[in-house]
Structure formats: C-alpha cells, structure tokens
C-alpha atoms as a PDB file:
ATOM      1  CA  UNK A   1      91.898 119.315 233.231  1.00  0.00           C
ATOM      2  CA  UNK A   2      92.072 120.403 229.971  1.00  0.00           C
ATOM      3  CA  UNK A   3      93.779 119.924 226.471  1.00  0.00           C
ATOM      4  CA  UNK A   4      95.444 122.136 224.465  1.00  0.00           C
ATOM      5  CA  UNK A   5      97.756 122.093 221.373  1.00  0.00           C
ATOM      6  CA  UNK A   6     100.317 124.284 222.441  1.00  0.00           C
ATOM      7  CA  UNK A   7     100.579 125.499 218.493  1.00  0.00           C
ATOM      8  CA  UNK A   8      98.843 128.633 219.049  1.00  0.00           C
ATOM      9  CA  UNK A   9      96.387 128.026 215.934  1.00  0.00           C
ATOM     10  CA  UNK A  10      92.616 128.145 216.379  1.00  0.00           C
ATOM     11  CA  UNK A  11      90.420 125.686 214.703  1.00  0.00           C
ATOM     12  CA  UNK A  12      88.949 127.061 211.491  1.00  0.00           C
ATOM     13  CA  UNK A  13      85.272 126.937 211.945  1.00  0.00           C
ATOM     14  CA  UNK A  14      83.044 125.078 209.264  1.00  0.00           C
ATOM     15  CA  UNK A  15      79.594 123.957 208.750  1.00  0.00           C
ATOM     16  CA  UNK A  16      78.441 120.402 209.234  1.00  0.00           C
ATOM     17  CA  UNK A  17      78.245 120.312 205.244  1.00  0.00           C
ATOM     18  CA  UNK A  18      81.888 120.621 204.790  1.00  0.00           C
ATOM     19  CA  UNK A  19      82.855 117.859 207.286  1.00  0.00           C
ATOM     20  CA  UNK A  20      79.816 115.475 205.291  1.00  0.00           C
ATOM     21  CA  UNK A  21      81.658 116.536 201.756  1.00  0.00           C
ATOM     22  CA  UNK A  22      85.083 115.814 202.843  1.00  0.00           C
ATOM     23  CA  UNK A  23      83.771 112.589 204.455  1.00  0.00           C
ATOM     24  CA  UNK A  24      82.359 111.248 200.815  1.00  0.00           C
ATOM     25  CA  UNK A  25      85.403 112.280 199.277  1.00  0.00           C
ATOM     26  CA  UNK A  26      87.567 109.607 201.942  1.00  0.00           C
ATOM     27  CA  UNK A  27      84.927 107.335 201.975  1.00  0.00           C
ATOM     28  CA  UNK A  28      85.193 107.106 198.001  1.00  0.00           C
ATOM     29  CA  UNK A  29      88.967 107.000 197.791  1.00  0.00           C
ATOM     30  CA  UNK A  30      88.560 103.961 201.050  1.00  0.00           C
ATOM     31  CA  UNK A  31      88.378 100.998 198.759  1.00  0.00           C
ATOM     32  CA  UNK A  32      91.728 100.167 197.437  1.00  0.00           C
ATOM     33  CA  UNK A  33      90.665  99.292 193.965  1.00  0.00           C
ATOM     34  CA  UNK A  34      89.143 102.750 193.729  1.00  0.00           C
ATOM     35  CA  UNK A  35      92.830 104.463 195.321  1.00  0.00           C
ATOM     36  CA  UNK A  36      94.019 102.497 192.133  1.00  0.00           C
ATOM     37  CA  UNK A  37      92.351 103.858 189.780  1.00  0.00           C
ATOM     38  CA  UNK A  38      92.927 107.426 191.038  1.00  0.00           C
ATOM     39  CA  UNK A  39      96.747 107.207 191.117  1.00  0.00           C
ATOM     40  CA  UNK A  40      96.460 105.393 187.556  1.00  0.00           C
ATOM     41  CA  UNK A  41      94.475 108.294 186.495  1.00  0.00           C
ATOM     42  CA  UNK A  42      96.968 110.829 187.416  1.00  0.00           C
ATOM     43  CA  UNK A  43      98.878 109.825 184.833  1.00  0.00           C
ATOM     44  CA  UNK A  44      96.305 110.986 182.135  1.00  0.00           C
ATOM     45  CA  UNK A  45      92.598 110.215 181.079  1.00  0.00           C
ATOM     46  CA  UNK A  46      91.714 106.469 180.747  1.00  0.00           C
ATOM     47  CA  UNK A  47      88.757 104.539 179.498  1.00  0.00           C
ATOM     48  CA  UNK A  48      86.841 102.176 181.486  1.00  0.00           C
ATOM     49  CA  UNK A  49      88.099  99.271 179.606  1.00  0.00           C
ATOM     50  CA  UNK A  50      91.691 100.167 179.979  1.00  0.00           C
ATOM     51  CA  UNK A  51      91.386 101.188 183.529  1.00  0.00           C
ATOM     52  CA  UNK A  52      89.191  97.448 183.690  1.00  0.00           C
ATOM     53  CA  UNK A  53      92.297  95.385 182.171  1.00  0.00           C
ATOM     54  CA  UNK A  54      95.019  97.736 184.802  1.00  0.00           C
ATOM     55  CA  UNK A  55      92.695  96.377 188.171  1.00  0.00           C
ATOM     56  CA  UNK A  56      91.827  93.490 187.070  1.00  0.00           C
ATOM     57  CA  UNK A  57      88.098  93.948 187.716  1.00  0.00           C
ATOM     58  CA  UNK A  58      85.113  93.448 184.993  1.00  0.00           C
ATOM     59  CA  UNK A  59      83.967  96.343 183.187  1.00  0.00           C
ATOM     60  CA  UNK A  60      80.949  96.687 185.482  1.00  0.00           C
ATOM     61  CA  UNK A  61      82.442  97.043 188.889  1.00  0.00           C
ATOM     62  CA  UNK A  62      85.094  98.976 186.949  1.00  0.00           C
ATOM     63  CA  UNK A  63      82.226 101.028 185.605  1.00  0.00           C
ATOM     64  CA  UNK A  64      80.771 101.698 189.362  1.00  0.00           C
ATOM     65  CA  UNK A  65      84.049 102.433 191.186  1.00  0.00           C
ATOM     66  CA  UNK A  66      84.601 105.253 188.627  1.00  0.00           C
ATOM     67  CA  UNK A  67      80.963 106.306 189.482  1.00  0.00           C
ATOM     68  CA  UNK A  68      81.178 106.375 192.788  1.00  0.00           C
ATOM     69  CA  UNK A  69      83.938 108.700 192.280  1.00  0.00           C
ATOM     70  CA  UNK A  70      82.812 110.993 189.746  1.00  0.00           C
ATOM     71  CA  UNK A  71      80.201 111.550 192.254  1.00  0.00           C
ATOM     72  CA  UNK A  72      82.722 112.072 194.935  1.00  0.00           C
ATOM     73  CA  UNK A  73      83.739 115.156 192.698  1.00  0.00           C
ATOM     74  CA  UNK A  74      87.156 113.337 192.128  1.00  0.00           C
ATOM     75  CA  UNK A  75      87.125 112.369 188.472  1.00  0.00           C
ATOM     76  CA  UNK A  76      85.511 113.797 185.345  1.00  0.00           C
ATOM     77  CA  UNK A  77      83.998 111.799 182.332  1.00  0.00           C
ATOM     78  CA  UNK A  78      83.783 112.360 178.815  1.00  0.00           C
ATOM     79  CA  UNK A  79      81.697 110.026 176.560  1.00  0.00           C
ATOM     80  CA  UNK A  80      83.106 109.633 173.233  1.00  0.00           C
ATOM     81  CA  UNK A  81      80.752 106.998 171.520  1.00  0.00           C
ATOM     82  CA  UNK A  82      80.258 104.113 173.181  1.00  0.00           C
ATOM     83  CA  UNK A  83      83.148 104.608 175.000  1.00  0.00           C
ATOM     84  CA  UNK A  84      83.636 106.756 178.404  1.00  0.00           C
ATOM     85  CA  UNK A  85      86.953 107.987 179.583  1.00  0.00           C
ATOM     86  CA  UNK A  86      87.560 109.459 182.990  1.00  0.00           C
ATOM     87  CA  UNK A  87      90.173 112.452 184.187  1.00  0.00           C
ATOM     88  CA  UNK A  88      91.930 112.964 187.366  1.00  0.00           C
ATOM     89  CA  UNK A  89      89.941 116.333 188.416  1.00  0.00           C
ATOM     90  CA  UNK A  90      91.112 116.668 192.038  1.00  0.00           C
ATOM     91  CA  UNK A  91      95.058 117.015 190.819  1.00  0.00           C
ATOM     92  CA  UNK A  92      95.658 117.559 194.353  1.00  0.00           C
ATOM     93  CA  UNK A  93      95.629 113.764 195.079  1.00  0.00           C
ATOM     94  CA  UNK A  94      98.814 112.484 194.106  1.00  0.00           C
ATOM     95  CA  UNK A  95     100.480 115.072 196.341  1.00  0.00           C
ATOM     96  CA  UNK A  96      97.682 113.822 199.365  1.00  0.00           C
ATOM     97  CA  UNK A  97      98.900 110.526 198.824  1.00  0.00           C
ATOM     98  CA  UNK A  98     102.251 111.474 198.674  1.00  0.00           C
ATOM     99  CA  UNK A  99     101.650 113.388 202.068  1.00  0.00           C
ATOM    100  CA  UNK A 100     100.098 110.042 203.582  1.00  0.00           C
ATOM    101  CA  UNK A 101     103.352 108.075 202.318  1.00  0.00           C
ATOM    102  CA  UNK A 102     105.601 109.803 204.639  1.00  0.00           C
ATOM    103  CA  UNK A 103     102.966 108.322 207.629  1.00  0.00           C
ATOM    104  CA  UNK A 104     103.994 104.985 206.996  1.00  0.00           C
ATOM    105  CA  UNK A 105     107.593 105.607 207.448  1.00  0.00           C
END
C-alpha cells in the first residue's frame, strides 16, 4: 500500500545542506527567550542591554542568544563603541510566526 497526497505537487528536490541550514535556523529560533528577542526585534534594531532589561536575562546569556542567532543568519549586528545593536535580517519571521499562530487555533 502506498501514500500519496492527492495534491498533485511533486516534492522539490534539495540537497542534504539545505535541510541542515533550515534545521539551525529552527533549532535557533527553539528556545523561547531567543523567539523573544526576534519578535522584539522586528520592531527595529535593539542593543543588547535593552533587549537584556525586555527578557529579563543578564547581559551575558542575552549576549549568547543573540549569537547564536546571528549565526543562524537571522539577525545582523552593528558595533557602535562599546555597545552592539542587533537587526531583524530575516523580515520574513514575523509573517512565519504569524503563519504558525493560525496552528494553534
């Protein structure tokens, strides 16, 4: 027996590197502090001690959530002195999450 959709659509066909890319990018937006910070962010840049005071996390872990996503390829950074603010570069998110809303009912 087998499955099908019914839909009619093939599968689009991609290499294991995409699946591994799109996997970090989940796996960074996972932790719910880190979600946080990306829906704060799409509200404009932010620096860490702002986005620190918003979660309610010390500037540290603050510091390595943003990290973790800047490496994810969601967020950009811009150090101004001592001070490093952070952008919303996927801009796609808030629409994702938006999407995901509608799952909950």
């Amino acid at each position: 027996m087998s499955c099908s959709t019914k839909s009619g659509k093939t599968a689009t066909s991609h290499d294991k590197s995409w699946y591994v890319d799109r996997a970090r990018v989940l796996a960074a937006l996972s932790n719910p502090a880190r979600l946080r910070m990306v829906v704060s962010l799409a509200d404009g840049e932010k620096c860490v001690c702002d986005m620190a005071a918003e979660v309610g996390l010390d500037m540290s872990t603050t510091s390595r959530h943003l990290v973790q996503l800047r490496q994810a390829g969601l967020l950009v950074d811009e150090r101004r002195g001592n001070m490093v603010f952070y952008t919303l570069k996927a801009t796609c998110l808030p629409a994702f999450l938006d999407c995901l809303d509608g799952l909950s009912g």
